[in-house]
Protein backbone atom coordinates (compact mmCIF):
# COMPACT_ATOMS: atom_id res chain seq x y z
CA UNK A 1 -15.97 -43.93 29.77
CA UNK A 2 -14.63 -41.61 32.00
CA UNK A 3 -11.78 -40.57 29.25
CA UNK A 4 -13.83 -40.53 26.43
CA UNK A 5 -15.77 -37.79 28.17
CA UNK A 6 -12.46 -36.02 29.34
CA UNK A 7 -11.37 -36.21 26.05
CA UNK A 8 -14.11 -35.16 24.27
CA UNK A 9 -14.96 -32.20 26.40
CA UNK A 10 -10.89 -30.88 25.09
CA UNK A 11 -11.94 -31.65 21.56
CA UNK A 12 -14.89 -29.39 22.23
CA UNK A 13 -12.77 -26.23 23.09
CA UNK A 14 -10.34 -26.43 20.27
CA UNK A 15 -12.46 -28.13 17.24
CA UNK A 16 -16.04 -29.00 16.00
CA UNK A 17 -17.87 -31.92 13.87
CA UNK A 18 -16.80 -33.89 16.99
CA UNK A 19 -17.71 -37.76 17.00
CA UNK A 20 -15.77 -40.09 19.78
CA UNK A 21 -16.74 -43.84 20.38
CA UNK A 22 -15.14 -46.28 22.47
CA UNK A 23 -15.50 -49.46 23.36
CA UNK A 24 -13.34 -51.76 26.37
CA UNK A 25 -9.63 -51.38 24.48
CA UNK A 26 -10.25 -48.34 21.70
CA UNK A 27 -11.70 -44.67 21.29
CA UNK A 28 -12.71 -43.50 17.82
CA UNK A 29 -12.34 -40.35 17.30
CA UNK A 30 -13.04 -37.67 14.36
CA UNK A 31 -12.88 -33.52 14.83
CA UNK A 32 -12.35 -30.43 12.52
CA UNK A 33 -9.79 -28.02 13.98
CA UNK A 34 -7.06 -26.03 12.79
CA UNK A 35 -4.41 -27.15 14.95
CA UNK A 36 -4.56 -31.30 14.67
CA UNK A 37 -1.49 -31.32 16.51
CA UNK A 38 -3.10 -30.18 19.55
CA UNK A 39 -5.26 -33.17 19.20
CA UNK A 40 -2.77 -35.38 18.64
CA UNK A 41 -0.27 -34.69 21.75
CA UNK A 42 -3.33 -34.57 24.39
CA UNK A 43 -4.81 -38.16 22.87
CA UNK A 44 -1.14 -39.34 23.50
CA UNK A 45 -1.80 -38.84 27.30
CA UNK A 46 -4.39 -41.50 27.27
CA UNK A 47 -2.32 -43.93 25.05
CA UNK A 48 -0.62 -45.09 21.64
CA UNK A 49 -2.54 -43.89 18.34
CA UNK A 50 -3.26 -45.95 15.62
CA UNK A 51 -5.00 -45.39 12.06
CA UNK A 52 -4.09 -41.87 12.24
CA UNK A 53 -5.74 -39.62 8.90
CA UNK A 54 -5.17 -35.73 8.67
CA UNK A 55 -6.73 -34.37 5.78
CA UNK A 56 -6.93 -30.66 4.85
CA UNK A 57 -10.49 -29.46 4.58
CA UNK A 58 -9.74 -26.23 3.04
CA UNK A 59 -7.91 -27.57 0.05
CA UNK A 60 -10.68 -30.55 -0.19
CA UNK A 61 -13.09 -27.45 -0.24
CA UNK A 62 -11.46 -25.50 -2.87
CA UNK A 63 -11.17 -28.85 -5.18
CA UNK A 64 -14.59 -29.38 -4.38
CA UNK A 65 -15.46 -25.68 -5.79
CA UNK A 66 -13.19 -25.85 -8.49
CA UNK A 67 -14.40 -29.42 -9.52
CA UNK A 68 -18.21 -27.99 -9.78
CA UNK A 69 -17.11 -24.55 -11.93
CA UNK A 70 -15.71 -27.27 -14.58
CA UNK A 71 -19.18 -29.18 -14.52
CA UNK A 72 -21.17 -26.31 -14.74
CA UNK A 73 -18.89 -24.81 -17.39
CA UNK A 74 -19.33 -27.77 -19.20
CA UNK A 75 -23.14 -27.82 -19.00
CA UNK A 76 -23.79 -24.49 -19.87
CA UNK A 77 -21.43 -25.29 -22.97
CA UNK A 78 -23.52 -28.26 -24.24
CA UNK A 79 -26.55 -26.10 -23.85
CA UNK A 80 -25.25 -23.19 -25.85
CA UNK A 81 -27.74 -23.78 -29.55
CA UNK A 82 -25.30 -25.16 -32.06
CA UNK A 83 -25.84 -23.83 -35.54
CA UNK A 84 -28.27 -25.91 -37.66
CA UNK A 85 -25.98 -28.83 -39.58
CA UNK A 86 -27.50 -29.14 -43.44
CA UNK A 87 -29.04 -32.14 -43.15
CA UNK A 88 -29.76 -34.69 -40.70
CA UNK A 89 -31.83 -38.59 -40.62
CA UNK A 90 -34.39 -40.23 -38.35
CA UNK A 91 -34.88 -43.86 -38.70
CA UNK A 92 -37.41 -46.19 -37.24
CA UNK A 93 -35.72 -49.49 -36.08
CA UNK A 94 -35.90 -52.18 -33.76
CA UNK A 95 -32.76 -54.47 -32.49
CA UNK A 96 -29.79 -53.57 -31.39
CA UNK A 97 -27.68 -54.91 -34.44
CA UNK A 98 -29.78 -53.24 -36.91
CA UNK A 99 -29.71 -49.69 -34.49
CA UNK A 100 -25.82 -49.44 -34.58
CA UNK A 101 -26.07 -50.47 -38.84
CA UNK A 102 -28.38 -47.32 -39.09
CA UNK A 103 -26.15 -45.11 -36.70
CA UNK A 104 -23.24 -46.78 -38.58
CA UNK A 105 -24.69 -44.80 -41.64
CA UNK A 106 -24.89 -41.39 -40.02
CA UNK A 107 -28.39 -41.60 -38.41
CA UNK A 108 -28.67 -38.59 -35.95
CA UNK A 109 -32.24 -39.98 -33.67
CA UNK A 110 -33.50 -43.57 -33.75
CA UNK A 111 -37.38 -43.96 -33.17
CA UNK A 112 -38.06 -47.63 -31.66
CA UNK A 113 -40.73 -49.37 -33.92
CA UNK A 114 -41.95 -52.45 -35.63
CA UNK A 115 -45.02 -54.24 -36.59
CA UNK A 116 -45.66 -54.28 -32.75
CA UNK A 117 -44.63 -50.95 -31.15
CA UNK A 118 -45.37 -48.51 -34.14
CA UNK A 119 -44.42 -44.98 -32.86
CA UNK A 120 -46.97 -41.63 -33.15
CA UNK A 121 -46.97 -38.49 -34.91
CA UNK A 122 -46.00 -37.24 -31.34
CA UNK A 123 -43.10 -39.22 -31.45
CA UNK A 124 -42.17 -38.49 -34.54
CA UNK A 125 -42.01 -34.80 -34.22
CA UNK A 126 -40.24 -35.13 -31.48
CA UNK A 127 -37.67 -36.93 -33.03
CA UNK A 128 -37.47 -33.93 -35.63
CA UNK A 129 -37.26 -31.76 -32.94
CA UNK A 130 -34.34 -33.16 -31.43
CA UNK A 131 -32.44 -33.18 -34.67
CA UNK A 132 -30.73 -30.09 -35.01
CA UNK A 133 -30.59 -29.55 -39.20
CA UNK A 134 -32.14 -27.50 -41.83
CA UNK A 135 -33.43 -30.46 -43.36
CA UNK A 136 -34.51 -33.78 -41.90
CA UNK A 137 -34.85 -36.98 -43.53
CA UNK A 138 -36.90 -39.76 -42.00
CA UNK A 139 -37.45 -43.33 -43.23
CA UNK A 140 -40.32 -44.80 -41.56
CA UNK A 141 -39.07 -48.52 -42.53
CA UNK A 142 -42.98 -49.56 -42.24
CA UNK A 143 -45.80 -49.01 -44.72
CA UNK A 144 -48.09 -48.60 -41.13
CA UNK A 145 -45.63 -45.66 -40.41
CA UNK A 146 -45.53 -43.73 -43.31
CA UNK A 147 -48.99 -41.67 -42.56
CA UNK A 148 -47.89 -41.17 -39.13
CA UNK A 149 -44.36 -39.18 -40.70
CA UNK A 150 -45.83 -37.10 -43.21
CA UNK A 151 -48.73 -36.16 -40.83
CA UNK A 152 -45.28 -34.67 -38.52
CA UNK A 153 -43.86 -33.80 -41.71
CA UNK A 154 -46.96 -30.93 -42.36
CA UNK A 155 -46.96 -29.85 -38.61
CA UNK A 156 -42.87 -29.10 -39.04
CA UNK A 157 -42.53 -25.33 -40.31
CA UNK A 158 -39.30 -23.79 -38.92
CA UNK A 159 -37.38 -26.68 -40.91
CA UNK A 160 -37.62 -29.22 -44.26
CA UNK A 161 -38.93 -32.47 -43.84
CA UNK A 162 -38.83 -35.17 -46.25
CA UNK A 163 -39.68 -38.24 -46.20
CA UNK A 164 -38.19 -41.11 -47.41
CA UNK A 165 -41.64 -43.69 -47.94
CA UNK A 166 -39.64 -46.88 -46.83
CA UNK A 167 -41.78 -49.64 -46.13
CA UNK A 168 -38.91 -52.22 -44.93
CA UNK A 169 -35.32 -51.80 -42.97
CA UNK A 170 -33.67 -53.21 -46.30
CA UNK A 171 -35.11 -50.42 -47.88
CA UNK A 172 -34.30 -47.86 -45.65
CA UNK A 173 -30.74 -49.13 -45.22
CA UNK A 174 -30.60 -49.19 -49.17
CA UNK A 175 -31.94 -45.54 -49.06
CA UNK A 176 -29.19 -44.35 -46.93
CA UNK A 177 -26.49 -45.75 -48.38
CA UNK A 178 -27.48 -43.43 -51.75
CA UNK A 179 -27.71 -40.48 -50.02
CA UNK A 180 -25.18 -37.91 -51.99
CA UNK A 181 -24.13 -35.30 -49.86
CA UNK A 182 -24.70 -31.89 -51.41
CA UNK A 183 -27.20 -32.77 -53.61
CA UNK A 184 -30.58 -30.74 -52.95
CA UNK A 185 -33.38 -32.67 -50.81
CA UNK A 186 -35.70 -32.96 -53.91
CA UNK A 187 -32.60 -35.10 -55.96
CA UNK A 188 -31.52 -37.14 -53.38
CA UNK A 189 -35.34 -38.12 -52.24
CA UNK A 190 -35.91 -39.02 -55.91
CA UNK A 191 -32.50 -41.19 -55.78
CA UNK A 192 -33.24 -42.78 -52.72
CA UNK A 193 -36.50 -43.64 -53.42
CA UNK A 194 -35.34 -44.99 -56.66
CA UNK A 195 -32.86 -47.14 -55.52
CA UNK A 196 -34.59 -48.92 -52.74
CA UNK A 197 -37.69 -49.80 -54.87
CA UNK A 198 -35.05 -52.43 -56.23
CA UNK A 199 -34.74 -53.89 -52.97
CA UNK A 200 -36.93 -57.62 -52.22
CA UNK A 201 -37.37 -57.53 -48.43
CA UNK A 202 -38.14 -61.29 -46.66
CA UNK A 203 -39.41 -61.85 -42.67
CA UNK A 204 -39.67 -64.76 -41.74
CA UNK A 205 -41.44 -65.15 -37.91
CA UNK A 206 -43.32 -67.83 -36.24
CA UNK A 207 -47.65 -67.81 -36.77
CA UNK A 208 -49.28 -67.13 -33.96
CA UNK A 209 -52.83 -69.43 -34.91
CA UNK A 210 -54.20 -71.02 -37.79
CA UNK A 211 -55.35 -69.57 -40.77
CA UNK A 212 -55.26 -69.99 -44.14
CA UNK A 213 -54.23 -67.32 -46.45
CA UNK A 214 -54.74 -67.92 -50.17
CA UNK A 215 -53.55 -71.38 -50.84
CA UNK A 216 -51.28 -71.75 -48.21
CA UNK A 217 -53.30 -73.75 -44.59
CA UNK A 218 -51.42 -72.55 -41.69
CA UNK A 219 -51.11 -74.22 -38.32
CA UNK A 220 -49.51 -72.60 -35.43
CA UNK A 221 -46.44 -71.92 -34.34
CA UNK A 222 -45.24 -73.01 -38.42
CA UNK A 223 -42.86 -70.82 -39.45
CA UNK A 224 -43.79 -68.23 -42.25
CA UNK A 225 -41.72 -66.38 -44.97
CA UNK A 226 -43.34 -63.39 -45.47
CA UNK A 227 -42.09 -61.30 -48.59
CA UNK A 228 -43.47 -57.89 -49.97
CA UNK A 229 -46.57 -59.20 -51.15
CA UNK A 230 -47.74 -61.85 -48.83
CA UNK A 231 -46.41 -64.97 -47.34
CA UNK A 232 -44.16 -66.83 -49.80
CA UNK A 233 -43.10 -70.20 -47.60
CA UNK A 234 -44.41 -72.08 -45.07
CA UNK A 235 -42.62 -74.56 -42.81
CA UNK A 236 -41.71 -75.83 -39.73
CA UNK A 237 -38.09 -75.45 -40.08
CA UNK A 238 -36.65 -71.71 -39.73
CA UNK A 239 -33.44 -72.17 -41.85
CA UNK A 240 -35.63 -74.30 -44.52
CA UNK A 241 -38.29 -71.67 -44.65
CA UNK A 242 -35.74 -69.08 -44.54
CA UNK A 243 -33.69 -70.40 -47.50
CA UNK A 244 -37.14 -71.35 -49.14
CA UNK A 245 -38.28 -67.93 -49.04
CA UNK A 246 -34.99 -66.76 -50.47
CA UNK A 247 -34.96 -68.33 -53.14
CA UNK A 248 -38.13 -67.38 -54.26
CA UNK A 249 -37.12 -63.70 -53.41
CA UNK A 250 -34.43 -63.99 -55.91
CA UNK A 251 -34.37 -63.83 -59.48
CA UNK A 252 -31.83 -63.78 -62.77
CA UNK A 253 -30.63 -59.96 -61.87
CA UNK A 254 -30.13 -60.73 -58.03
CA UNK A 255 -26.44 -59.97 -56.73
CA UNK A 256 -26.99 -59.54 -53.07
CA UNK A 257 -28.61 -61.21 -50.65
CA UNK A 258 -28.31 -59.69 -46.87
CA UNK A 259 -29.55 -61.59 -43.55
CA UNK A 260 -29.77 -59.82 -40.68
CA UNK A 261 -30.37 -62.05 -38.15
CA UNK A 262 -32.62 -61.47 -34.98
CA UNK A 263 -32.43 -62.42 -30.91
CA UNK A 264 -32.33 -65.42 -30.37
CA UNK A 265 -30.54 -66.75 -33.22
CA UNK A 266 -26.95 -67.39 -33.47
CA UNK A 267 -24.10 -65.75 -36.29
CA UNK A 268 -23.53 -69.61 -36.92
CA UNK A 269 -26.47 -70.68 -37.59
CA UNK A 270 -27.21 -67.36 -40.20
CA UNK A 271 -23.78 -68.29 -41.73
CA UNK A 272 -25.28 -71.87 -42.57
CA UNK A 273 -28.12 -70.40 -44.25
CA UNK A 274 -25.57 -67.84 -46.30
CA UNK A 275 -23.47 -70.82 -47.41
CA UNK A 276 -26.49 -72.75 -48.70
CA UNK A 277 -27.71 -69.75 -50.68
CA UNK A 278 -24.43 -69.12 -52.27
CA UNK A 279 -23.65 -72.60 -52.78
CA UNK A 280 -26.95 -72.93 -54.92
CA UNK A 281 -26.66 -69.07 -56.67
CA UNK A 282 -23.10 -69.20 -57.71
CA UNK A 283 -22.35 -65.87 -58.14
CA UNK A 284 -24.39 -63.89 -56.36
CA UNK A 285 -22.97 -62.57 -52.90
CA UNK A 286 -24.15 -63.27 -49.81
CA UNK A 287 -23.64 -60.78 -46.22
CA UNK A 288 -24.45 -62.06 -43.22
CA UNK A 289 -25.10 -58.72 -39.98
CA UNK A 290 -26.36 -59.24 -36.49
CA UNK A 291 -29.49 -57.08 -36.24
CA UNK A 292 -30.81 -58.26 -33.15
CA UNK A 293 -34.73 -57.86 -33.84
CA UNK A 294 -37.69 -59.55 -31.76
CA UNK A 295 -40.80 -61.52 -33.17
CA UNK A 296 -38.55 -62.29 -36.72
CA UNK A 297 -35.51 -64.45 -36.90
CA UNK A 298 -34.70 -63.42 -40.24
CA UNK A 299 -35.08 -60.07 -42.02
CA UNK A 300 -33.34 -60.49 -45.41
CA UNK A 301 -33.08 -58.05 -48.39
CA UNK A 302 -32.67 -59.39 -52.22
CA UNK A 303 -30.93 -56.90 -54.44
């Protein structure tokens, strides 16, 4: 005890940020000073050192400094406005397979939505907001969500908004995939909007009571197909409803059939139900994508 003091007291007169603890064999001991030497011979009085560390403050100081001017450089360069790109997308998804397929086709903001989560004209705007472009583009991918975007759409003025009336994720990935670059927003809305009306879209999702909608008595927990129109199968098999409700989805001009499958279902068990449907539609091709979507184990588009 009586060293630590001793010792401590010398720290005192040539240093500062002084901490010393000891216990029966070893002192601790940490100090800022300029001459660590100083330290060092007069702790050699009182014994052998171990563990020594000398660092230099002034250089860990000046890295210190020079580290924060490169963050704040770098901050102040991402908020410096970038000029307004031509064009830029908003799409309303759910999953995180189907999320990276619409960022995969060059959407800028994704809105999280559904049949149970559908996202506000606050939202929305938002969204456009955050998209820096001259014109924005945004596919709903729900018939309940369309209102809500062209409501934002009319409250937009210091850029074009258009949007694209998809009332499915097929059809909005459809949509997206004919967007021409260069074309004028009027051409390409047309286009897209033409070219996804050719797209069947199929759910299929678990009922939640019974009902009975037209001819079709539901129990629940039986698994539903539910198409464009209404429900289309009825089961208590997914992958027999599923391939059910494809095949009355398709038709003599159908030539692609993709299944995105949802959480909780695995790629093999999608990859059965692809190898069924092209086994009994010879010809017609058959993708199978991980999309990653609650409530439905199966969205599926019919082109």
């Amino acid at each position: 005890e009586r060293t630590e003091k001793e010792f401590k007291a010398y720290l005192e007169s040539i240093g500062d940020s002084i901490v010393v603890v000891s216990d029966d064999d070893i002192v601790k001991v940490h100090v800022h000073t300029n001459d660590p030497g100083l330290a060092i011979q007069r702790a050699l009085t009182y014994g052998s050192l171990t563990r020594m560390k000398i660092d230099n403050m002034r250089e860990e100081h000046n890295e210190r400094l020079i580290k924060d001017a490169e963050r704040m450089s770098a901050r102040q360069k991402q908020e410096e406005p970038e000029p307004a790109r031509t064009y830029g997308f908003i799409a309303v998804s759910v999953g995180e397979g189907l999320n990276e397929i619409f960022r995969g086709l060059g959407v800028d903001y994704i809105i999280e939505g559904g049949q149970t989560m559908n996202p506000s004209t606050e939202d929305i705007l938002e969204a456009v907001n955050r998209v820096n472009a001259e014109t924005v583009y945004i596919f709903p991918n729900n018939k309940n969500i369309i209102l809500a975007a062209n409501q934002a759409a009319s409250l937009v003025e210091d850029k074009e908004v258009v949007v694209i009336p998809s009332k499915t994720i097929p059809q909005g990935i459809t949509a997206l995939i004919n967007f021409i670059e260069g074309q004028d927003a009027r051409t390409n809305s047309e286009t897209m909007t033409k070219e996804m009306a050719k797209v069947k879209t199929g759910e299929v999702t678990y009922a939640v009571r019974d009902t009975q909608i037209d001819d079709k008595v539901i129990r629940e927990n039986d698994i539903m197909g539910i198409g464009d129109k209404g429900i289309v199968a009825v089961g208590q098999s997914v992958k027999n409803t599923t391939i059910e409700m494809i095949d009355i989805l398709m038709d003599e001009d159908s030539e692609l059939v993709s299944i995105y499958y949802g959480d909780g279902i695995t790629e093999e068990e999608a990859g059965e139900i692809a190898d069924e449907v092209t086994e009994k539609h010879p010809g017609v091709e058959c993708e199978v994508n991980y999309g990653g979507q609650p409530v439905y184990y199966y969205i599926v588009s019919v082109e």
